[in-house]
C-alpha atoms as a PDB file:
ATOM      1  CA  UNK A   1     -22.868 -11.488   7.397  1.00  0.00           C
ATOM      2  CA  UNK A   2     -21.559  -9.009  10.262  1.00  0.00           C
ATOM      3  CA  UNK A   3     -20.366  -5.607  10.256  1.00  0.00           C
ATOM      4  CA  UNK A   4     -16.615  -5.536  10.707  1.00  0.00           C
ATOM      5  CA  UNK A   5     -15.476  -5.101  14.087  1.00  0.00           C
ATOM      6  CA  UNK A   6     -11.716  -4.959  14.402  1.00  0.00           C
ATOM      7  CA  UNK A   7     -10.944  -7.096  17.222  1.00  0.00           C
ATOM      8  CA  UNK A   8      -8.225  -9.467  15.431  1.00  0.00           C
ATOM      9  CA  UNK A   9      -8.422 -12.841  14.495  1.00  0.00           C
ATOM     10  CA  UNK A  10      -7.350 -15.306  17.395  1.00  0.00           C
ATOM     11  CA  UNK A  11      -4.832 -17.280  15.662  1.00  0.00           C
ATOM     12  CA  UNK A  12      -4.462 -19.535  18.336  1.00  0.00           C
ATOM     13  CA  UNK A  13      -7.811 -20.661  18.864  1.00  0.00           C
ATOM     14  CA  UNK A  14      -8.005 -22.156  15.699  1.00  0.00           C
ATOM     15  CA  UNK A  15      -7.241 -25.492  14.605  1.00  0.00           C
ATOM     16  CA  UNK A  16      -6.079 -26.984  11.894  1.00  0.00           C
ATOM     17  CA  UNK A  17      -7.949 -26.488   8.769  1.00  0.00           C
ATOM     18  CA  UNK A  18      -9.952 -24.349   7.309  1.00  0.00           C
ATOM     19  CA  UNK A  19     -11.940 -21.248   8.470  1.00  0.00           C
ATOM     20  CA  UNK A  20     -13.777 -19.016   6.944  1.00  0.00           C
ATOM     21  CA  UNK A  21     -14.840 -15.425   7.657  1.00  0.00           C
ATOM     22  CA  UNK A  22     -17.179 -13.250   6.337  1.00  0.00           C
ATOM     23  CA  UNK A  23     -17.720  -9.246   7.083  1.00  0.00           C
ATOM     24  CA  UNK A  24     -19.618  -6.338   5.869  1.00  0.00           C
ATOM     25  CA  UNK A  25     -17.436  -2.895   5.223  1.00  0.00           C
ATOM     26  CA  UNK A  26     -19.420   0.008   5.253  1.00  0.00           C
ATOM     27  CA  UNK A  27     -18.828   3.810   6.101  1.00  0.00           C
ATOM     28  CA  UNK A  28     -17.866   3.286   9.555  1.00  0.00           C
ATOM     29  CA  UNK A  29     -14.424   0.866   8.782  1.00  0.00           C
ATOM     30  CA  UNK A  30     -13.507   4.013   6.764  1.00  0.00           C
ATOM     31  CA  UNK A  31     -13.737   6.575   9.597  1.00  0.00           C
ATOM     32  CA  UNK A  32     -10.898   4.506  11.296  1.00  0.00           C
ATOM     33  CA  UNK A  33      -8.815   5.786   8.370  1.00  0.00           C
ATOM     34  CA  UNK A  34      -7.444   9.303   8.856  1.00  0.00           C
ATOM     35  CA  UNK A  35      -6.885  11.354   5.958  1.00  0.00           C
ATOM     36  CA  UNK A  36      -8.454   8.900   3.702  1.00  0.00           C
ATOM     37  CA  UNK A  37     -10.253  10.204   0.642  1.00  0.00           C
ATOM     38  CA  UNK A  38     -12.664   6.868   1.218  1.00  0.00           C
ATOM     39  CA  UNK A  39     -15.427   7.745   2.912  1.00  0.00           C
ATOM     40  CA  UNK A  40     -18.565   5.751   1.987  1.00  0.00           C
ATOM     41  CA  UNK A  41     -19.156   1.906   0.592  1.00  0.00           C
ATOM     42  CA  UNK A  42     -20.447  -1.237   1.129  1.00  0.00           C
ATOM     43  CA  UNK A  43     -18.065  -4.607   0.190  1.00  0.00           C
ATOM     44  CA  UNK A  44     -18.363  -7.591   1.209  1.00  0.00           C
ATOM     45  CA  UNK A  45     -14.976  -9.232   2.447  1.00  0.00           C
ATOM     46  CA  UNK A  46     -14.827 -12.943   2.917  1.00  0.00           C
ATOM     47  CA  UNK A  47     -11.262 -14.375   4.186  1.00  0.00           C
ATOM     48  CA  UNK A  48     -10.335 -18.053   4.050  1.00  0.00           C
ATOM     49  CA  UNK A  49      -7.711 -19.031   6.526  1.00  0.00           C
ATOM     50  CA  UNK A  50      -6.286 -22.294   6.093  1.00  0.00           C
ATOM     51  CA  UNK A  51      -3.951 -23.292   8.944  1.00  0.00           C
ATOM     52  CA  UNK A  52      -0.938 -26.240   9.076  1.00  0.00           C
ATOM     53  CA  UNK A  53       0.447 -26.421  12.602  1.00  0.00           C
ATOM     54  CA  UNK A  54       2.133 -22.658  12.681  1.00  0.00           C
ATOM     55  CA  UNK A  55       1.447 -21.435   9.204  1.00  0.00           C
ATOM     56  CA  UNK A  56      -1.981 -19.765   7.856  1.00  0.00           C
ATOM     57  CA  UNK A  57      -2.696 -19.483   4.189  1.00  0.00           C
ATOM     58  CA  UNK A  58      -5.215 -16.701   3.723  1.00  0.00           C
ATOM     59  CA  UNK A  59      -7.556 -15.542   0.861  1.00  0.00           C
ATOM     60  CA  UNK A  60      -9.165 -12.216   1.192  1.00  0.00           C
ATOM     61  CA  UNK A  61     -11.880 -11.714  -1.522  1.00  0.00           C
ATOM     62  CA  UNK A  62     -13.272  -8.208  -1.479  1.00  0.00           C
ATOM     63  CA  UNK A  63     -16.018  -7.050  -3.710  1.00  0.00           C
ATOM     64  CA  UNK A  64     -18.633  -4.223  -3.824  1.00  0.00           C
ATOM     65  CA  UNK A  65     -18.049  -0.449  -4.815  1.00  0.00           C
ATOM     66  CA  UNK A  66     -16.947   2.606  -2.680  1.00  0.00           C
ATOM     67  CA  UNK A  67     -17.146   6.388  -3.123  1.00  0.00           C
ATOM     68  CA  UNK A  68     -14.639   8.033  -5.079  1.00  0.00           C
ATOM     69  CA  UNK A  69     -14.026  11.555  -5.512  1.00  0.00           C
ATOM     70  CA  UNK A  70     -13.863  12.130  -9.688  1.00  0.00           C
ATOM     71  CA  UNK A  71     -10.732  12.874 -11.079  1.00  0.00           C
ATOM     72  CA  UNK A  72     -12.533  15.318 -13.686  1.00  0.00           C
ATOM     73  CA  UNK A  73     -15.161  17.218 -11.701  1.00  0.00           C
ATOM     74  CA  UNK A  74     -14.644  16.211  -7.993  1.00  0.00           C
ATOM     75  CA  UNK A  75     -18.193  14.553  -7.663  1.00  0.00           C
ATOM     76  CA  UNK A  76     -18.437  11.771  -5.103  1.00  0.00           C
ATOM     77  CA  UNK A  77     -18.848   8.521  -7.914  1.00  0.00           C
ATOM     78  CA  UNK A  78     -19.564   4.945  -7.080  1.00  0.00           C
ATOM     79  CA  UNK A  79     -16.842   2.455  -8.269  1.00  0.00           C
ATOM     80  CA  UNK A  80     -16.386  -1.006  -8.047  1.00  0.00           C
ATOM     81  CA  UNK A  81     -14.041  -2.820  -6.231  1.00  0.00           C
ATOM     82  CA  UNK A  82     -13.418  -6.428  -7.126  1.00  0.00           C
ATOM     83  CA  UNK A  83      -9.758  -7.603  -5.980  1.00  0.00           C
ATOM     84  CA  UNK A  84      -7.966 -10.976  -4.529  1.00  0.00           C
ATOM     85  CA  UNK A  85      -5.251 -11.088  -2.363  1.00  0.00           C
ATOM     86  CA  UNK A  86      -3.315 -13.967  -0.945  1.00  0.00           C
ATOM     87  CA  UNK A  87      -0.720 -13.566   1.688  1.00  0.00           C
ATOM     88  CA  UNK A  88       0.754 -15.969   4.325  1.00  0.00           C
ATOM     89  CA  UNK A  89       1.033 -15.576   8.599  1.00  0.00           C
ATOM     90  CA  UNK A  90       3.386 -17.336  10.340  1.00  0.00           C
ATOM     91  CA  UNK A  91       3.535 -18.136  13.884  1.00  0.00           C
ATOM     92  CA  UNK A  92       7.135 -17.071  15.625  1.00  0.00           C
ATOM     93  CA  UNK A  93       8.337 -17.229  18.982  1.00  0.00           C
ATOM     94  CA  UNK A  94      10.030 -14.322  18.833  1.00  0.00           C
ATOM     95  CA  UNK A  95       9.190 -10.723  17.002  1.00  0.00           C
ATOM     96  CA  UNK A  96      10.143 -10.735  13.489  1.00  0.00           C
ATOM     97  CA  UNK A  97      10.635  -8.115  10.309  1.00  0.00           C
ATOM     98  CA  UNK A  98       8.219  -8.508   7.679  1.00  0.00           C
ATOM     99  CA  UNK A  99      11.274  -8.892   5.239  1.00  0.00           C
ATOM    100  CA  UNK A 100      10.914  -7.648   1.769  1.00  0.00           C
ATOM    101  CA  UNK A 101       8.380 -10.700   0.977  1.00  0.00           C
ATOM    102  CA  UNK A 102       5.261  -8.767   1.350  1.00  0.00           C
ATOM    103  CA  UNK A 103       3.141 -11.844   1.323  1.00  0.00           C
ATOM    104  CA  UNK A 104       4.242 -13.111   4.436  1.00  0.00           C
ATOM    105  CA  UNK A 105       3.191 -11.761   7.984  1.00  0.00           C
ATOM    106  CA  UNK A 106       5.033 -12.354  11.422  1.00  0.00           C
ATOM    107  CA  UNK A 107       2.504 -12.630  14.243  1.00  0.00           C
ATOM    108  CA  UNK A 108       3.931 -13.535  17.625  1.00  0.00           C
ATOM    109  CA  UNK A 109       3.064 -16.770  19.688  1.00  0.00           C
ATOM    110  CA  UNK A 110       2.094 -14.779  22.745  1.00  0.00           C
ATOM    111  CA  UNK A 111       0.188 -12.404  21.118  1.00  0.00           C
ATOM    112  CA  UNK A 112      -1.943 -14.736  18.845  1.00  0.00           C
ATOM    113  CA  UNK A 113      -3.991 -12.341  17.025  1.00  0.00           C
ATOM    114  CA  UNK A 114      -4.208 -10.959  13.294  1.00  0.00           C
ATOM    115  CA  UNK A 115      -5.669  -7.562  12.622  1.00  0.00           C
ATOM    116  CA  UNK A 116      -7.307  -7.355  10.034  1.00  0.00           C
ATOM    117  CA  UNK A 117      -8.198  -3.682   9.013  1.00  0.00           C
ATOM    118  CA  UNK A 118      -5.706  -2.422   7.362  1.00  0.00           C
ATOM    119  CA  UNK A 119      -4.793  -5.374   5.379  1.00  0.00           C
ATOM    120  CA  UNK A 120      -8.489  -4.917   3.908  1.00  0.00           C
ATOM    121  CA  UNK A 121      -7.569  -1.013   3.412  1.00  0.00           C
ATOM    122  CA  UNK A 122      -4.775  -1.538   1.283  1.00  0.00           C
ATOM    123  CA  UNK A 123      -6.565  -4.458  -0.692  1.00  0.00           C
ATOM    124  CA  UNK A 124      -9.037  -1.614  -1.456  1.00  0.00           C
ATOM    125  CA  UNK A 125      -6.597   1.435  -2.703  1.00  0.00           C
ATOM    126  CA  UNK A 126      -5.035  -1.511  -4.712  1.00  0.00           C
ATOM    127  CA  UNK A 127      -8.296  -2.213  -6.541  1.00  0.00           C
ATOM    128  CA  UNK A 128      -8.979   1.289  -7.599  1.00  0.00           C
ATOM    129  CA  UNK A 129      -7.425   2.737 -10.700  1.00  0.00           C
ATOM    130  CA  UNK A 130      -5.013   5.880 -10.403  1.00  0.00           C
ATOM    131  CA  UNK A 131      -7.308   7.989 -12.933  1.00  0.00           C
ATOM    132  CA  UNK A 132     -10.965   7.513 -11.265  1.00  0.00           C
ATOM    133  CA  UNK A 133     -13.691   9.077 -13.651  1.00  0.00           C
ATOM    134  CA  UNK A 134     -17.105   7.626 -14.615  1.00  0.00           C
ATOM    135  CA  UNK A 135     -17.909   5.576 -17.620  1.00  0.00           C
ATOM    136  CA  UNK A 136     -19.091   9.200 -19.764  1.00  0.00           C
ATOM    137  CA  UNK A 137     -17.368  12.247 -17.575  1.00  0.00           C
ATOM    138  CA  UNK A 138     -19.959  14.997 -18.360  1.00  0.00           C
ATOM    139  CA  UNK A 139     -22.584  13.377 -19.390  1.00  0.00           C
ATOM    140  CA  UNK A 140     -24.075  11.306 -16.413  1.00  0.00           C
ATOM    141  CA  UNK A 141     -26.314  12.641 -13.646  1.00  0.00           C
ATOM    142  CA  UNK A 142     -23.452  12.076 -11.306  1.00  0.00           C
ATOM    143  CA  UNK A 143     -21.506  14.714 -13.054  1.00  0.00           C
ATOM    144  CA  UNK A 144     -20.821  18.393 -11.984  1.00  0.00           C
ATOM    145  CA  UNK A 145     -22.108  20.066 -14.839  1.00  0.00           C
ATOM    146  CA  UNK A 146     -20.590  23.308 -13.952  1.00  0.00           C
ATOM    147  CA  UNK A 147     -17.095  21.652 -13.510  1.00  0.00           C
ATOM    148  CA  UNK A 148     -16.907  20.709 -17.079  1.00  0.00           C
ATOM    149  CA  UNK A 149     -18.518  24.074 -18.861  1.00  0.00           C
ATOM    150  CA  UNK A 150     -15.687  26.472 -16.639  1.00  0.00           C
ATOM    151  CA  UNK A 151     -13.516  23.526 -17.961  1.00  0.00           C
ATOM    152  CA  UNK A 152     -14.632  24.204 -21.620  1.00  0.00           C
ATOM    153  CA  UNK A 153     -14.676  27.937 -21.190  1.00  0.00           C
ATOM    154  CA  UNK A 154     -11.398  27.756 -19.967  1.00  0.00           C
ATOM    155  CA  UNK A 155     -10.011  25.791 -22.903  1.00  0.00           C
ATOM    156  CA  UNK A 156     -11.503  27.577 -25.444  1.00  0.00           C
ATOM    157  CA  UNK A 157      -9.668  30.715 -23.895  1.00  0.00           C
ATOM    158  CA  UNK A 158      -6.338  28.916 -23.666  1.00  0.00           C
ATOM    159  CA  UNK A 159      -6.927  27.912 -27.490  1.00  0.00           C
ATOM    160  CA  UNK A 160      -7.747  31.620 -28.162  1.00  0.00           C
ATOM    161  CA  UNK A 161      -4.483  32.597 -27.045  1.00  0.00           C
ATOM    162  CA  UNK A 162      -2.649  30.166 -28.287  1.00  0.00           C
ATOM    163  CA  UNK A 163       0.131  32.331 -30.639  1.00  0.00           C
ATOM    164  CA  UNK A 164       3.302  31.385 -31.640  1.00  0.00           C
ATOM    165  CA  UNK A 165       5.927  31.957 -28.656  1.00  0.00           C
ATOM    166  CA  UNK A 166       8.597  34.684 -30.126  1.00  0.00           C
ATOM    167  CA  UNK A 167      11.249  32.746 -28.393  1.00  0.00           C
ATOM    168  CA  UNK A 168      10.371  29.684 -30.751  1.00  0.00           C
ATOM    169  CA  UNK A 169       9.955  32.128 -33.569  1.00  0.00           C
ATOM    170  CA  UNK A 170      13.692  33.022 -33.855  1.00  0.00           C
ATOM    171  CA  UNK A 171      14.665  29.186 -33.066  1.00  0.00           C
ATOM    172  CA  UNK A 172      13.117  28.410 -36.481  1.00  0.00           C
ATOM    173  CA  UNK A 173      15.040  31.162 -38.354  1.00  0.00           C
ATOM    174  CA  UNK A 174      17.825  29.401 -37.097  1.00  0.00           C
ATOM    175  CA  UNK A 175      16.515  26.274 -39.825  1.00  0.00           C
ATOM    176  CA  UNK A 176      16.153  28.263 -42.754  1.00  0.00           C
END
């Protein structure tokens, strides 16, 4: 298996049938990314094209696990990814608009290549859960222990205070 190297897929070059493609993502795909919160990983991506005459059906298969900052203590965690995505190229003469099918990609004649990157980004964000937090949040080596006892302290404080509100207060005289 290679390291990915985004130099597009030659669409042209290929005949018909299928072809299959294997790459290894690691911390350098993710520095391509600016602003992204992923940072380190390894997954393995394997893509099935399958062409007829001007149309590809593709398979992307990613699975492995990337860093994560934790949603509860802001540790760097390892999560899996594991996700499928299918989607569709089409060869066209002339430039088209990826219309509101999202499965379906334009790629022009005299161009003839596919890139591939962020395709594979986006398959990755989609595999991750919104809330991202470890199997027992406090209790695992990866956890920042300190995080979670200024969390407690600052709960038990909050519970401390906790009083009615006056302006609630004179809303329930209003009930008796």
């Amino acid at each position: 298996m290679k390291a990915f190297k985004e130099d597009g897929i030659a669409l042209l070059k290929l005949r018909d049938g299928s072809h299959s493609y294997r790459f290894e993502i690691d911390h350098s795909f993710f520095e391509h990314f600016e602003n992204s919160s992923l940072k380190k990983g390894r997954i393995e991506a394997e893509l099935i094209l399958d062409r007829n005459d001007q149309v590809f059906q593709c398979s992307l298969k990613l699975q492995g696990e990337v860093e994560v900052p934790c949603d509860n203590c802001l540790n760097e965690i390892p999560f899996p990814v594991s996700h499928h995505l299918d989607f569709v190229i089409k060869l066209t003469d002339v430039p088209q608009e990826d219309d509101e099918d999202r499965e379906v990609y334009y790629v022009v004649k005299s161009e003839g290549q596919f890139f591939l990157s962020s395709h594979i980004y986006d398959a990755i964000y989609l595999a991750l859960p919104i809330r991202k937090v470890c199997d027992d949040p406090g209790n695992t080596p990866l956890c920042n222990v300190e995080v979670f006892s200024k969390m407690d302290e600052l709960n038990d404080e909050e519970d401390s205070d906790q009083g009615t509100d006056p302006r609630w207060d004179k809303l329930k005289d209003l009930l008796n």
